[in-house]
N, C-alpha and C. Protein backbone atom coordinates (compact mmCIF):
# COMPACT_ATOMS: atom_id res chain seq x y z
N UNK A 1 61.40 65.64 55.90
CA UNK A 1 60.79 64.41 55.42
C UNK A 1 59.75 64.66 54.33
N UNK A 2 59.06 65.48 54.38
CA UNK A 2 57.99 66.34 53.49
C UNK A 2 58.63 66.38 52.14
N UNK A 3 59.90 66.55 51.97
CA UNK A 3 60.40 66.74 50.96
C UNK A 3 60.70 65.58 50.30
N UNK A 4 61.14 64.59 50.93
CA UNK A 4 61.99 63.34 50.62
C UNK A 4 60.14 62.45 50.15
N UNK A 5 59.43 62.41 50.81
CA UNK A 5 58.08 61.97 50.18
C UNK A 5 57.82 62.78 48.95
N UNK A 6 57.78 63.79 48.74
CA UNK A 6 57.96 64.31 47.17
C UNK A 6 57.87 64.37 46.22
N UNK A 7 59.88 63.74 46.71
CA UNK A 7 60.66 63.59 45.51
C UNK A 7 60.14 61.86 45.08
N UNK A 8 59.89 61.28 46.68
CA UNK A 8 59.91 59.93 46.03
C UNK A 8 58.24 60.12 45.37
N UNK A 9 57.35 60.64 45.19
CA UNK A 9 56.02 60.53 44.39
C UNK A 9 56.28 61.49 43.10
N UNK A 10 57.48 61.98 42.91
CA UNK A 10 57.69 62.78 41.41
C UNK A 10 58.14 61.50 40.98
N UNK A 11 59.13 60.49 41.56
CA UNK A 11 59.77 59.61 40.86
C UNK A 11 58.36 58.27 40.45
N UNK A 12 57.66 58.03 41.44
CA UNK A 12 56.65 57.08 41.11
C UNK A 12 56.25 57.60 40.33
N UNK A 13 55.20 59.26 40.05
CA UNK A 13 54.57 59.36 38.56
C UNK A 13 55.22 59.43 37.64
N UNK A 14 56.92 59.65 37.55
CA UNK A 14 57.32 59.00 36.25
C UNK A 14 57.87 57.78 35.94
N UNK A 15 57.89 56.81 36.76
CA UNK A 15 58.25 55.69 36.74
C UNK A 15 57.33 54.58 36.84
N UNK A 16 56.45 54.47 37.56
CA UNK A 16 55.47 53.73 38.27
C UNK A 16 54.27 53.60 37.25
N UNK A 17 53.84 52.49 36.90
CA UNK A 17 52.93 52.67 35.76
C UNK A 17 51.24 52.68 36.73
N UNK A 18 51.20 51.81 37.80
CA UNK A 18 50.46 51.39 38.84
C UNK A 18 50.18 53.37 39.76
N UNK A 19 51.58 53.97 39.78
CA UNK A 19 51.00 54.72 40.47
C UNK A 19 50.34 55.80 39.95
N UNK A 20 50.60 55.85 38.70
CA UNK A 20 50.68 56.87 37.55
C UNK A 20 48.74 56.48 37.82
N UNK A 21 48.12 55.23 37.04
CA UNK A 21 47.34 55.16 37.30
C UNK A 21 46.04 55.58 38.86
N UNK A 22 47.08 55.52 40.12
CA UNK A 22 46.24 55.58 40.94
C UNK A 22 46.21 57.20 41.06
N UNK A 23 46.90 58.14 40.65
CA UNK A 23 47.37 59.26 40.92
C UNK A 23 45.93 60.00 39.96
N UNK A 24 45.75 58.98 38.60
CA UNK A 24 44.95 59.92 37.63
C UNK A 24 43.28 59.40 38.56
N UNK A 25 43.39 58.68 38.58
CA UNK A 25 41.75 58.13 39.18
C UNK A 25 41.36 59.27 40.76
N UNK A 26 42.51 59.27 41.73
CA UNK A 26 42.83 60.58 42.42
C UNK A 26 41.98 61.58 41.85
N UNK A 27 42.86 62.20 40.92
CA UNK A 27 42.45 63.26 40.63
C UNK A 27 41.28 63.41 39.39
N UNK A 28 40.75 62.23 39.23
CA UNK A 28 39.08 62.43 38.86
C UNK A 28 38.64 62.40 39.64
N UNK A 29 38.66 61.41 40.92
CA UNK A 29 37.56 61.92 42.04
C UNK A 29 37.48 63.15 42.44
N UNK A 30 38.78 63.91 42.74
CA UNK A 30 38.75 65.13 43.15
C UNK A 30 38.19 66.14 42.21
N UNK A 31 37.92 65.58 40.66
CA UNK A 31 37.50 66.61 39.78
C UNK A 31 35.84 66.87 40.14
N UNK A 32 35.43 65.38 40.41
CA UNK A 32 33.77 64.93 40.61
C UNK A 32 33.67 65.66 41.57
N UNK A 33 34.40 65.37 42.61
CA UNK A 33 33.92 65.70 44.15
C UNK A 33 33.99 67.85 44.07
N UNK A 34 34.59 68.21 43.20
CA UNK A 34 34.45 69.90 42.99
C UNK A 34 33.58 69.86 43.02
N UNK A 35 33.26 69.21 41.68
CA UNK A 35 31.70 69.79 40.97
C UNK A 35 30.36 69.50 41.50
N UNK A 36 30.75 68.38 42.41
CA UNK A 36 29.25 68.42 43.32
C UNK A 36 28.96 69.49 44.39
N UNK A 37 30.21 69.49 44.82
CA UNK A 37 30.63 70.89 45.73
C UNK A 37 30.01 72.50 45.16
N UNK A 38 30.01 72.29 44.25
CA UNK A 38 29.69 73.62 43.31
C UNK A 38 27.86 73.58 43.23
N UNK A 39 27.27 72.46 43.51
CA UNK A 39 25.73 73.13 43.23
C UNK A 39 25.21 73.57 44.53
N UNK A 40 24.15 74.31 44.25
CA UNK A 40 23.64 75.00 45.06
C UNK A 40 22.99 73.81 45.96
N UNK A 41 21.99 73.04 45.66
CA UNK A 41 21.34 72.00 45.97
C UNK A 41 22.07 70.26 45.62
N UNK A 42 22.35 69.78 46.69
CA UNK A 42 22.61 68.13 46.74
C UNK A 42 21.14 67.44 46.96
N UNK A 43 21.22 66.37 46.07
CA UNK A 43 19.92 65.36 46.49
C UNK A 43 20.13 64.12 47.10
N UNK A 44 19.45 63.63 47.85
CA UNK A 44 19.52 62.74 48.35
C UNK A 44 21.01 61.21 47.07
N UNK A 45 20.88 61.50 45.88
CA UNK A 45 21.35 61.25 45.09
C UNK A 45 22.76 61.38 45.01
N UNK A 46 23.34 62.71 44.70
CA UNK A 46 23.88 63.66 44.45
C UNK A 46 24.68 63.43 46.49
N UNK A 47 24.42 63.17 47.08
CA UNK A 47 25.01 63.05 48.32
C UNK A 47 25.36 61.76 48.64
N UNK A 48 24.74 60.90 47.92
CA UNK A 48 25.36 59.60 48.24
C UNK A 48 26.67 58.92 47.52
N UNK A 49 26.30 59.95 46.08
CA UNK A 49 27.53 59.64 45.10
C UNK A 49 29.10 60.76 45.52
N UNK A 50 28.73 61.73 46.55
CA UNK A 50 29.77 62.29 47.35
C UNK A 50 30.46 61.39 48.02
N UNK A 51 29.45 60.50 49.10
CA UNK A 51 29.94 60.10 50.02
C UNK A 51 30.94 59.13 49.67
N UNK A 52 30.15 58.45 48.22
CA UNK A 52 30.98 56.79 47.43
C UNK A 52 32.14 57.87 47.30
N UNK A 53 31.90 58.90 46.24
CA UNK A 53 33.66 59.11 45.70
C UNK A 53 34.36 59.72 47.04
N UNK A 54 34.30 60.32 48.06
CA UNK A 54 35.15 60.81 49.32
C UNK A 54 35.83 59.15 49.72
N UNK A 55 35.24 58.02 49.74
CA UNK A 55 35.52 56.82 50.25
C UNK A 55 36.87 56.14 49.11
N UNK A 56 35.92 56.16 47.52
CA UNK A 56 36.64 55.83 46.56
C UNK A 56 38.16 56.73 46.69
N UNK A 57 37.90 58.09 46.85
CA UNK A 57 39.04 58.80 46.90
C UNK A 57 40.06 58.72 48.00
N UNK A 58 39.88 58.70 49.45
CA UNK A 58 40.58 57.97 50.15
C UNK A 58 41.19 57.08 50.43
N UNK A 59 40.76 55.35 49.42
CA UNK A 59 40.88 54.47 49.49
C UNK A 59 42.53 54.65 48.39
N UNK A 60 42.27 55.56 47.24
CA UNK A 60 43.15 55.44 46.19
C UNK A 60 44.59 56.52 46.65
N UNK A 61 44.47 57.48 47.88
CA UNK A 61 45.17 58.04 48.51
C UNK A 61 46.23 56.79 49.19
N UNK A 62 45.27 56.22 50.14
CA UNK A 62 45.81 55.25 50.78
C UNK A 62 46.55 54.31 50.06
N UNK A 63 46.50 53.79 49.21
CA UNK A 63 47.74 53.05 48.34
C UNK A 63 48.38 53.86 47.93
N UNK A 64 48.17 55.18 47.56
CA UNK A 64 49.53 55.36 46.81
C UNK A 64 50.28 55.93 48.07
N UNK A 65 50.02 56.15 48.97
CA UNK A 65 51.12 56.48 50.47
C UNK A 65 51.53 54.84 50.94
N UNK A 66 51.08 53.58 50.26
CA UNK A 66 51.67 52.62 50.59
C UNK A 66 52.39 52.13 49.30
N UNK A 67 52.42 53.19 48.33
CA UNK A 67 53.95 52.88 47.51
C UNK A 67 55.19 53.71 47.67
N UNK A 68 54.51 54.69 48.27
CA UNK A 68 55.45 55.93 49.23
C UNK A 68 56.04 55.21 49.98
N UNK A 69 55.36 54.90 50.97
CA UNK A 69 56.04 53.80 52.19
C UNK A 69 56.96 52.69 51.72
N UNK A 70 56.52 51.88 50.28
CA UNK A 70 57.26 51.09 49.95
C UNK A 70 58.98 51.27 49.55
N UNK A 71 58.44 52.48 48.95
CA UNK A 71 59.78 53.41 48.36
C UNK A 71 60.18 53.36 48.96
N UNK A 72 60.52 54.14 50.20
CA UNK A 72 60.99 54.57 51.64
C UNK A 72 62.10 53.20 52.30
N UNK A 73 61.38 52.38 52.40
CA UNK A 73 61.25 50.67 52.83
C UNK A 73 62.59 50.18 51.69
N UNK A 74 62.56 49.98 50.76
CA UNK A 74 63.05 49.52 49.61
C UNK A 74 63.13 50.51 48.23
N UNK A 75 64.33 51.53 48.77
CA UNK A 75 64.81 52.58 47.69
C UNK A 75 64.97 52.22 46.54
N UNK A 76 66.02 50.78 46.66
CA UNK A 76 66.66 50.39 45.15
C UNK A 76 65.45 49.80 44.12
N UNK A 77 64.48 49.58 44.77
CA UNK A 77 63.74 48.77 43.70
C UNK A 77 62.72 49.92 43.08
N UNK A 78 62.27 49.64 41.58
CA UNK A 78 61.69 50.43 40.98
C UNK A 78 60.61 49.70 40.82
């Protein structure tokens, strides 16, 4: 099944204009969320804007496994 989810999220980022988008916002949070990871010291600041993007970033996971799901649900439609 691992596989068949995949193939169907190779086909959404080249097809999917919606997922294409949620896929890049993804992976800016995950770029942010490194680099806070990387200082020595978090501030009270600096930990709250973790916590927003871990939330932001989950939230944008979670739809795109509900266009996965959609796929899954309804193959023929693009």
């Amino acid at each position: 099944m691992p596989t068949l989810n995949r193939d169907i999220r190779e086909q959404l980022l080249t097809y999917d204009e919606e997922f294409q988008k949620l896929a890049k916002l993804h992976s800016e949070y995950e770029s942010q969320l490194r680099q806070l990871s990387q200082a020595s010291y978090l501030n009270l600041e600096d930990l709250q804007k973790e916590a927003t993007l871990k939330k932001l970033k989950l939230r944008v996971k979670d739809a795109m496994e509900r266009h996965i799901s959609q796929r899954l649900q309804h193959p023929a439609a693009r």
